[in-house]
Each structure stands twice: as structure tokens, then as C-alpha cells.
PDB file of N, CA and C in Angstrom:
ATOM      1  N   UNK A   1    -143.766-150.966-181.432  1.00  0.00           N
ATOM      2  CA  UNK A   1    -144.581-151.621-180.434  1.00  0.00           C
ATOM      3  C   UNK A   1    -145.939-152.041-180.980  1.00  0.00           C
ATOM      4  N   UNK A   2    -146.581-151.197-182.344  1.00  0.00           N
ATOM      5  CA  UNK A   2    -147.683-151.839-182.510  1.00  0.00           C
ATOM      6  C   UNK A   2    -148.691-150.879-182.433  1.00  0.00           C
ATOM      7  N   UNK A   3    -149.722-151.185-183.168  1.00  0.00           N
ATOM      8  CA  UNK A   3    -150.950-149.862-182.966  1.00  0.00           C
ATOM      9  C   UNK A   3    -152.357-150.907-181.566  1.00  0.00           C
ATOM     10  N   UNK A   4    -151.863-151.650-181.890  1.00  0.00           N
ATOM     11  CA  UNK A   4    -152.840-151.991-180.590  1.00  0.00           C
ATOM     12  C   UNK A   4    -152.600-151.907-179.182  1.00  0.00           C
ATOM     13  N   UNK A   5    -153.521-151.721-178.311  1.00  0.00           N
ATOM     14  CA  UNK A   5    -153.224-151.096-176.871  1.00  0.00           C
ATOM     15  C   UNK A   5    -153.419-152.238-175.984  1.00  0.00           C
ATOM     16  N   UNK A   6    -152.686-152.069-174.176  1.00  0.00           N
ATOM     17  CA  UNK A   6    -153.107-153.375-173.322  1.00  0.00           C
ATOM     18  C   UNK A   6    -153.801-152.291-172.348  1.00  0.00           C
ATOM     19  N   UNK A   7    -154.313-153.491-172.076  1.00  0.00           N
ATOM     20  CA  UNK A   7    -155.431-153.134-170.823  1.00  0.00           C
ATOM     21  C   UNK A   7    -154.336-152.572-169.782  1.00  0.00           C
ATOM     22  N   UNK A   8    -153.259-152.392-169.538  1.00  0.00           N
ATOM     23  CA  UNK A   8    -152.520-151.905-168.526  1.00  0.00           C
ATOM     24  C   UNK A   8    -152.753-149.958-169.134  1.00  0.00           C
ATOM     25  N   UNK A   9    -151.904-150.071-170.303  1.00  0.00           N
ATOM     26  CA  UNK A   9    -152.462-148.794-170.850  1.00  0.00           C
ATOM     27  C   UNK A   9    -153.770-148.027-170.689  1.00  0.00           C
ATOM     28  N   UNK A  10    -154.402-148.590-171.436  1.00  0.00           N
ATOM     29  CA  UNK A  10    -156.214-148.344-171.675  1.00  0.00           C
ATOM     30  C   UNK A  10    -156.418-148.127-169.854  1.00  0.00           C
ATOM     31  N   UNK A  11    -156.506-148.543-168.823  1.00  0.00           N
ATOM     32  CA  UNK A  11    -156.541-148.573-167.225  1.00  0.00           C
ATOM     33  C   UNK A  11    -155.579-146.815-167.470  1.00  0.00           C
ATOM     34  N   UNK A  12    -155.183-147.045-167.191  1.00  0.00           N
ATOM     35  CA  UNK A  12    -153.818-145.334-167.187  1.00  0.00           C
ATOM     36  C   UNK A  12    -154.401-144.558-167.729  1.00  0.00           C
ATOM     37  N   UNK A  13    -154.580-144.586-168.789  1.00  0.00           N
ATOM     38  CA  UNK A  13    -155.610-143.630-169.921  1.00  0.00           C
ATOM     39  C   UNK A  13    -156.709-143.228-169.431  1.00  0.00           C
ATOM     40  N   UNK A  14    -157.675-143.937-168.899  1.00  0.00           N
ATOM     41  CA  UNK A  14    -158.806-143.341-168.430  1.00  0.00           C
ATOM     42  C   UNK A  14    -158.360-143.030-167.652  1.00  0.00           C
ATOM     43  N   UNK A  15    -157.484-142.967-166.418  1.00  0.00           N
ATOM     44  CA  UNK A  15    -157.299-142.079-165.250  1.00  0.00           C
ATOM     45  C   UNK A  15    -156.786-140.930-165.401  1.00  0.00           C
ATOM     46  N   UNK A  16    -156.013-140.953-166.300  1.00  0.00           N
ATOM     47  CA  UNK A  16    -155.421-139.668-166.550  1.00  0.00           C
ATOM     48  C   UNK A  16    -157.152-138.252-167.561  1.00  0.00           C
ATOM     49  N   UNK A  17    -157.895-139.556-168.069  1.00  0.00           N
ATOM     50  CA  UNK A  17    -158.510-138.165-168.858  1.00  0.00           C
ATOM     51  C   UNK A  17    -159.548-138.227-166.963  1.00  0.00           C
ATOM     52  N   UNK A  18    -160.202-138.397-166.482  1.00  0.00           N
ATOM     53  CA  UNK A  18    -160.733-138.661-165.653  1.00  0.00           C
ATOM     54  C   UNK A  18    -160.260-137.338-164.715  1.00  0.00           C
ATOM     55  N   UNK A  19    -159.006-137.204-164.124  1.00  0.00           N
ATOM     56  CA  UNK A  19    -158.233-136.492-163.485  1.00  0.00           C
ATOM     57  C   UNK A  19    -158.373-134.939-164.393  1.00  0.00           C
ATOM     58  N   UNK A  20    -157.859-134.930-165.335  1.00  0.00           N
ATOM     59  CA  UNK A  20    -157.874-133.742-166.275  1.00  0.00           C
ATOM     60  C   UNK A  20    -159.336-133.245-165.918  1.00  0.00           C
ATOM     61  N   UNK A  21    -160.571-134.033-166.531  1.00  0.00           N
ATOM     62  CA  UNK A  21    -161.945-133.625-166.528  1.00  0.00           C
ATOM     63  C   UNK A  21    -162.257-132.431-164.901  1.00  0.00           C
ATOM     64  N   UNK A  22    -161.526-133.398-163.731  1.00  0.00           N
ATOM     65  CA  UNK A  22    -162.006-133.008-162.212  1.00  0.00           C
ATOM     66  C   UNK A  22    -161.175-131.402-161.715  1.00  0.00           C
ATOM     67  N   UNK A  23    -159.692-131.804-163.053  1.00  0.00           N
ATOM     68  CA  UNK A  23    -159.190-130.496-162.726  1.00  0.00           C
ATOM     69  C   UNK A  23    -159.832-129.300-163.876  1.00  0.00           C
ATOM     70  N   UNK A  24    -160.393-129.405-164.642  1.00  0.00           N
ATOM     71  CA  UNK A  24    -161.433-128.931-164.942  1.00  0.00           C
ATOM     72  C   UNK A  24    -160.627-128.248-166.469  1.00  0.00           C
ATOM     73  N   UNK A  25    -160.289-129.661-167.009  1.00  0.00           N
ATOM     74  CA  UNK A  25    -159.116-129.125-168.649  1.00  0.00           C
ATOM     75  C   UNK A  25    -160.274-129.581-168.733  1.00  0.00           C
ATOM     76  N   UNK A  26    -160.838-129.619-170.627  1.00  0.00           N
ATOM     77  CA  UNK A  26    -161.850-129.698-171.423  1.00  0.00           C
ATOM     78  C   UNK A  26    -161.257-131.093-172.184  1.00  0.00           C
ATOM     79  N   UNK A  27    -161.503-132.032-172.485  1.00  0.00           N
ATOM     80  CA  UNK A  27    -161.469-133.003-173.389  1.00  0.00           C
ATOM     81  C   UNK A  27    -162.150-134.150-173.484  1.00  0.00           C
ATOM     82  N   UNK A  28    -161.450-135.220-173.880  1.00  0.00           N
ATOM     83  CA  UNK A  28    -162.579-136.403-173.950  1.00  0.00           C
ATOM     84  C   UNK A  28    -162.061-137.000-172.509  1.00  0.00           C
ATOM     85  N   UNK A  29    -163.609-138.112-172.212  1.00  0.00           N
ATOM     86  CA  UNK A  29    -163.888-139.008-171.204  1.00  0.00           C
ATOM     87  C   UNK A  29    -163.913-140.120-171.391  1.00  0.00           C
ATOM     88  N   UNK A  30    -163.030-141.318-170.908  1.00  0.00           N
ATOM     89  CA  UNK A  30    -163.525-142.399-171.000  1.00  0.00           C
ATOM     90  C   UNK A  30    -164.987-142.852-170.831  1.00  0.00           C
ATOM     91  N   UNK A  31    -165.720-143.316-171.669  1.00  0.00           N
ATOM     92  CA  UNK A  31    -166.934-144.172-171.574  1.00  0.00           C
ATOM     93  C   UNK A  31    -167.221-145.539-171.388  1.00  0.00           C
ATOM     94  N   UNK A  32    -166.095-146.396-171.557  1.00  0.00           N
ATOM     95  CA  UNK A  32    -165.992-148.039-171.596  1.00  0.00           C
ATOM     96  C   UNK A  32    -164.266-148.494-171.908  1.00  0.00           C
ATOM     97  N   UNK A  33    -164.088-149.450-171.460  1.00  0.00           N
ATOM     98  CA  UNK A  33    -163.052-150.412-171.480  1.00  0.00           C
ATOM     99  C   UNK A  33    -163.244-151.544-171.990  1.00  0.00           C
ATOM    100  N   UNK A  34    -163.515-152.042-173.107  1.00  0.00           N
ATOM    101  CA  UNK A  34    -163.404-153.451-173.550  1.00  0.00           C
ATOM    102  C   UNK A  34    -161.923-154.428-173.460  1.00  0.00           C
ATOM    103  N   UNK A  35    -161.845-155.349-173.135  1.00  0.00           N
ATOM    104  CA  UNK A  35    -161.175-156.214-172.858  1.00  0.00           C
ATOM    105  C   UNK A  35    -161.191-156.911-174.216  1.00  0.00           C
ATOM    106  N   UNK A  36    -159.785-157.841-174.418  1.00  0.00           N
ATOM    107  CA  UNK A  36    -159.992-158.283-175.835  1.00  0.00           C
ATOM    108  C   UNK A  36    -158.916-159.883-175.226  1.00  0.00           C
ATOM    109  N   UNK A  37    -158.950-161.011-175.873  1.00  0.00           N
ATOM    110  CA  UNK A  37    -158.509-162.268-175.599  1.00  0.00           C
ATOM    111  C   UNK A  37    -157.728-162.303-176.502  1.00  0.00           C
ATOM    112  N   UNK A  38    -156.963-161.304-177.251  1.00  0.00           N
ATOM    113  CA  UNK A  38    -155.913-161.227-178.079  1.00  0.00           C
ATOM    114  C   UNK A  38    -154.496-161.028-177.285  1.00  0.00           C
ATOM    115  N   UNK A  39    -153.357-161.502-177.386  1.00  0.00           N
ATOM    116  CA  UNK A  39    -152.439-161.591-176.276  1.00  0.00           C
ATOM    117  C   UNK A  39    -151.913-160.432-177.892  1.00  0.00           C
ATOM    118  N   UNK A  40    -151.281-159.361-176.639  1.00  0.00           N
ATOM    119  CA  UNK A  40    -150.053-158.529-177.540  1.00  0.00           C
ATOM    120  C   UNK A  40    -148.835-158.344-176.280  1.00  0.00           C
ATOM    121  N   UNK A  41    -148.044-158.317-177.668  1.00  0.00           N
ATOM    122  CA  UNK A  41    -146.742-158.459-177.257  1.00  0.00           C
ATOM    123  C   UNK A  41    -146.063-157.134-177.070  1.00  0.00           C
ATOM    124  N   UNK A  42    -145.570-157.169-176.196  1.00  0.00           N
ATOM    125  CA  UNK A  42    -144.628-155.477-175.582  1.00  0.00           C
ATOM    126  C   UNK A  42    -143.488-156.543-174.812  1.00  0.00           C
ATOM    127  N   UNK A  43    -142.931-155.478-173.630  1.00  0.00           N
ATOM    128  CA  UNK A  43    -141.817-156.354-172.837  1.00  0.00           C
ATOM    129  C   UNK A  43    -142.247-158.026-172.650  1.00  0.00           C
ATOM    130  N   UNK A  44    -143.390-158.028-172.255  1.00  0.00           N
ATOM    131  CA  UNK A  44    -144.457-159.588-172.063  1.00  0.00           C
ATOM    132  C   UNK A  44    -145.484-159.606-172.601  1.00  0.00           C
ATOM    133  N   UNK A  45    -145.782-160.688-172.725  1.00  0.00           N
ATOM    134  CA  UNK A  45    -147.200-160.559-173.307  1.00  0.00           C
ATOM    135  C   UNK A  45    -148.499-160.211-172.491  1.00  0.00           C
ATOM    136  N   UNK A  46    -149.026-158.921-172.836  1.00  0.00           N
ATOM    137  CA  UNK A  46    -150.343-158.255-172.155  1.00  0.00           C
ATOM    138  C   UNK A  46    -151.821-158.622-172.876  1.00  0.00           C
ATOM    139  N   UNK A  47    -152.640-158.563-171.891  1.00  0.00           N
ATOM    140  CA  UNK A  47    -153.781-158.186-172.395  1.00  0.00           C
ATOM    141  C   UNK A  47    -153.716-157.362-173.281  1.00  0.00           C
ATOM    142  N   UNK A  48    -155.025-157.736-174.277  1.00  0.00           N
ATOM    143  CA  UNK A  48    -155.353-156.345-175.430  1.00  0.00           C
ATOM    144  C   UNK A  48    -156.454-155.703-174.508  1.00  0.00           C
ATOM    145  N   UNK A  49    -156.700-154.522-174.802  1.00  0.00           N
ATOM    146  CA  UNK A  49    -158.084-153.212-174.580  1.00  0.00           C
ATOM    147  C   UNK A  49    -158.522-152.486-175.314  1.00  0.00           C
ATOM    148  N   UNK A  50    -159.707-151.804-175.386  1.00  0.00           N
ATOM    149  CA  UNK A  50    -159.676-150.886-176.473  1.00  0.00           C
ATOM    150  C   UNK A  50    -160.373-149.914-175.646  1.00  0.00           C
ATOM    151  N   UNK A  51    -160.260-148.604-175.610  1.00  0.00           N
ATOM    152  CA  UNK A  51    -160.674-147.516-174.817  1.00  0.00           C
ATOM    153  C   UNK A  51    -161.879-146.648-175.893  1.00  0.00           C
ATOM    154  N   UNK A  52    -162.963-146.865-175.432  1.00  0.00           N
ATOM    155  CA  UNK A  52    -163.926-146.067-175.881  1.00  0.00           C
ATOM    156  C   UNK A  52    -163.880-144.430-175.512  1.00  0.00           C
ATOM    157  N   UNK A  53    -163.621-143.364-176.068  1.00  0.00           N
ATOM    158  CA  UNK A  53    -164.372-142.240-175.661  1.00  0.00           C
ATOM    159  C   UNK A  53    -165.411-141.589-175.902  1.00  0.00           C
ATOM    160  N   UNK A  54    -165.605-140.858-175.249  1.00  0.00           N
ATOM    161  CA  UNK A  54    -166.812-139.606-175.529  1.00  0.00           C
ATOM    162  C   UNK A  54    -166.193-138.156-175.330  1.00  0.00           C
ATOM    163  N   UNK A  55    -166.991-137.146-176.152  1.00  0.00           N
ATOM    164  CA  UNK A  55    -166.779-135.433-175.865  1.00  0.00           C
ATOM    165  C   UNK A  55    -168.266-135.042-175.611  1.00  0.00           C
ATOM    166  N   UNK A  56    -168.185-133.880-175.786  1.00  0.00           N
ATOM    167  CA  UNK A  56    -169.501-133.257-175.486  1.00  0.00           C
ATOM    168  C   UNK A  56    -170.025-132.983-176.861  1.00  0.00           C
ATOM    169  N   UNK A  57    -169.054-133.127-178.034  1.00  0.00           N
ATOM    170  CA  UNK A  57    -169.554-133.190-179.307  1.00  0.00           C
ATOM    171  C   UNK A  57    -170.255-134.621-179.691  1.00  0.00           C
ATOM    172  N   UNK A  58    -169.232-135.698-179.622  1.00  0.00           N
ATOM    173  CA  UNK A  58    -169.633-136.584-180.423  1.00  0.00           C
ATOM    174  C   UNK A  58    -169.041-138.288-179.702  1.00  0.00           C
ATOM    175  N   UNK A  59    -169.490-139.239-179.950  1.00  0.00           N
ATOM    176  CA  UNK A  59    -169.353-140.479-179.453  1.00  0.00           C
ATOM    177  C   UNK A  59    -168.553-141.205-180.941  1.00  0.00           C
ATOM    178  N   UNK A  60    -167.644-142.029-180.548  1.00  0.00           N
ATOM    179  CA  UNK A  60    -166.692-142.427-181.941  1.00  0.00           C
ATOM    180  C   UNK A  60    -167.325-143.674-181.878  1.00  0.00           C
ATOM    181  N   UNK A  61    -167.723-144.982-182.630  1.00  0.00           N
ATOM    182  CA  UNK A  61    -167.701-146.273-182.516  1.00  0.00           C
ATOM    183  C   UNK A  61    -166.930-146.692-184.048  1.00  0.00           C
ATOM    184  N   UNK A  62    -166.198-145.811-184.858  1.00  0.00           N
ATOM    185  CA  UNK A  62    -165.632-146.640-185.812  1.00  0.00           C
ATOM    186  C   UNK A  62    -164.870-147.691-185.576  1.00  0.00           C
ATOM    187  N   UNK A  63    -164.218-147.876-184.409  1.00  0.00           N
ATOM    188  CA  UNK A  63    -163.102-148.756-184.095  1.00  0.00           C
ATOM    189  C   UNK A  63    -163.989-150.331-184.215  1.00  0.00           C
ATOM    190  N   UNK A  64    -164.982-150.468-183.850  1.00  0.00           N
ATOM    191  CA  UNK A  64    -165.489-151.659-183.783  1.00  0.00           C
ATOM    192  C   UNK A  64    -166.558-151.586-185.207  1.00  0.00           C
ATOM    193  N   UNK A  65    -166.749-150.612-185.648  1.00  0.00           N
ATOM    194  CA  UNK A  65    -167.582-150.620-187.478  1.00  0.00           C
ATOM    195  C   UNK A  65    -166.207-151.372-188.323  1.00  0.00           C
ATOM    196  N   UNK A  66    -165.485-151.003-188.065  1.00  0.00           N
ATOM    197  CA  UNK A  66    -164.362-151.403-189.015  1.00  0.00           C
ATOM    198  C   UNK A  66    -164.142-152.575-188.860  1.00  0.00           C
ATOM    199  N   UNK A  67    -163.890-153.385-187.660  1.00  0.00           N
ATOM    200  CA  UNK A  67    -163.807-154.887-187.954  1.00  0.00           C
ATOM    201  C   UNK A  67    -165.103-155.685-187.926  1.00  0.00           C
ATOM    202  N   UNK A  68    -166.416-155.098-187.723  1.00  0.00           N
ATOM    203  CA  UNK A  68    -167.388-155.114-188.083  1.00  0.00           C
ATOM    204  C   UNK A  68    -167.991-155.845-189.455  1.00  0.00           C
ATOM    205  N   UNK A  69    -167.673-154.598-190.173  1.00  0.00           N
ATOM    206  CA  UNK A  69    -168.127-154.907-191.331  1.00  0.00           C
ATOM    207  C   UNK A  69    -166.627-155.091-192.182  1.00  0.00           C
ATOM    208  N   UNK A  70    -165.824-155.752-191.775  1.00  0.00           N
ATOM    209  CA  UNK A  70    -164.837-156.493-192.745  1.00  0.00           C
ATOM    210  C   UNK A  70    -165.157-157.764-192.417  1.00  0.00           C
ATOM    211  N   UNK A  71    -165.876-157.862-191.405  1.00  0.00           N
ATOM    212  CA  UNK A  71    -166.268-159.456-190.835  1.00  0.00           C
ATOM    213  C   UNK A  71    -164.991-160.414-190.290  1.00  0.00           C
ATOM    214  N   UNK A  72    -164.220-159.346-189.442  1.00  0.00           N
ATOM    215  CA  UNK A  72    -162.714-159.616-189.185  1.00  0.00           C
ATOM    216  C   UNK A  72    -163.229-159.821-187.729  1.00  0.00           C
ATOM    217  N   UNK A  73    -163.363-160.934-187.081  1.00  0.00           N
ATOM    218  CA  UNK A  73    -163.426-161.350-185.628  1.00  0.00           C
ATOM    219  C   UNK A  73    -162.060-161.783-184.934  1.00  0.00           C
ATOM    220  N   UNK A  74    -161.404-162.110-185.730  1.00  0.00           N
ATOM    221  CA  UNK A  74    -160.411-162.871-185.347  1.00  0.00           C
ATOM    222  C   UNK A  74    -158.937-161.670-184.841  1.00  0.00           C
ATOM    223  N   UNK A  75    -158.708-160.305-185.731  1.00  0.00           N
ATOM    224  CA  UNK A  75    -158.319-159.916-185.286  1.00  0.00           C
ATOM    225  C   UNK A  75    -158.758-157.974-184.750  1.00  0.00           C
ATOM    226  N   UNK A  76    -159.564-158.347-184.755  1.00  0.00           N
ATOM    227  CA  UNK A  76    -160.850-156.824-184.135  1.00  0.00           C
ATOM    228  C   UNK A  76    -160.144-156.366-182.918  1.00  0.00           C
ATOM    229  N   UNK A  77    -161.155-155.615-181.795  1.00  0.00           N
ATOM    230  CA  UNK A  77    -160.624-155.019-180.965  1.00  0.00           C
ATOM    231  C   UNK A  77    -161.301-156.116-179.641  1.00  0.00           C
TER     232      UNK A  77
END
């Protein structure tokens, strides 16, 4: 299927860590949803997303350093 995610996913994902957090499991939180104008392909073609998290340790932004500084716009997140 692909290592990239659709916004149908990424939407599910945060609800589910969201839910976990209220029932009071320990893990990461969604922090942001970026939307992406890249069409990926599964059963149809979906939106792309990329799901930001956070912990109480640490905030990740490699996902967007990496196409960043390859100067890769075209196929980033």
C-alpha cells in the first residue's frame, strides 16, 4: 500500500490517540494534521496527510527536515 498516509487515516489516528489520552493510557498526542495535494493511491485515490505528534518528552519534525533539506517539494509530505 505504500509508506505514505491519507487524510482518511491521519483523521482515525488522531481519534484514536485522543480517546486513549481521556482514558488515561500514556502516549503520544496528535498536535497537527497537514494536508498534502499529492493524490495516493489505495482502493481510490485519497488525499495525502501527514500526522504530527507530540509526548511529554519530545516534539518530532524530521518528517518535514527531510524533504526539507533534500529540497524535494514535489514529493514531501
Amino acid at each position: 500500500m505504500g509508506w505514505r498516509a491519507v487524510l482518511r487515516s491521519t483523521l482515525r489516528e488522531s481519534l484514536a490517540s485522543e480517546a486513549m489520552h481521556y482514558l488515561g493510557i500514556p502516549g503520544t498526542r496528535a498536535l497537527s494534521i497537514v494536508a498534502s495535494d499529492t493524490p495516493i493511491q489505495r482502493e481510490t485515490v485519497e488525499s495525502g496527510a501527514m500526522l504530527m505528534r507530540i509526548a511529554e518528552s519530545h516534539i518530532r519534525f524530521g518528517h518535514f527536515e527531510h524533504f526539507y533539506y533534500r529540497r524535494d517539494m514535489d514529493n514531501g509530505p
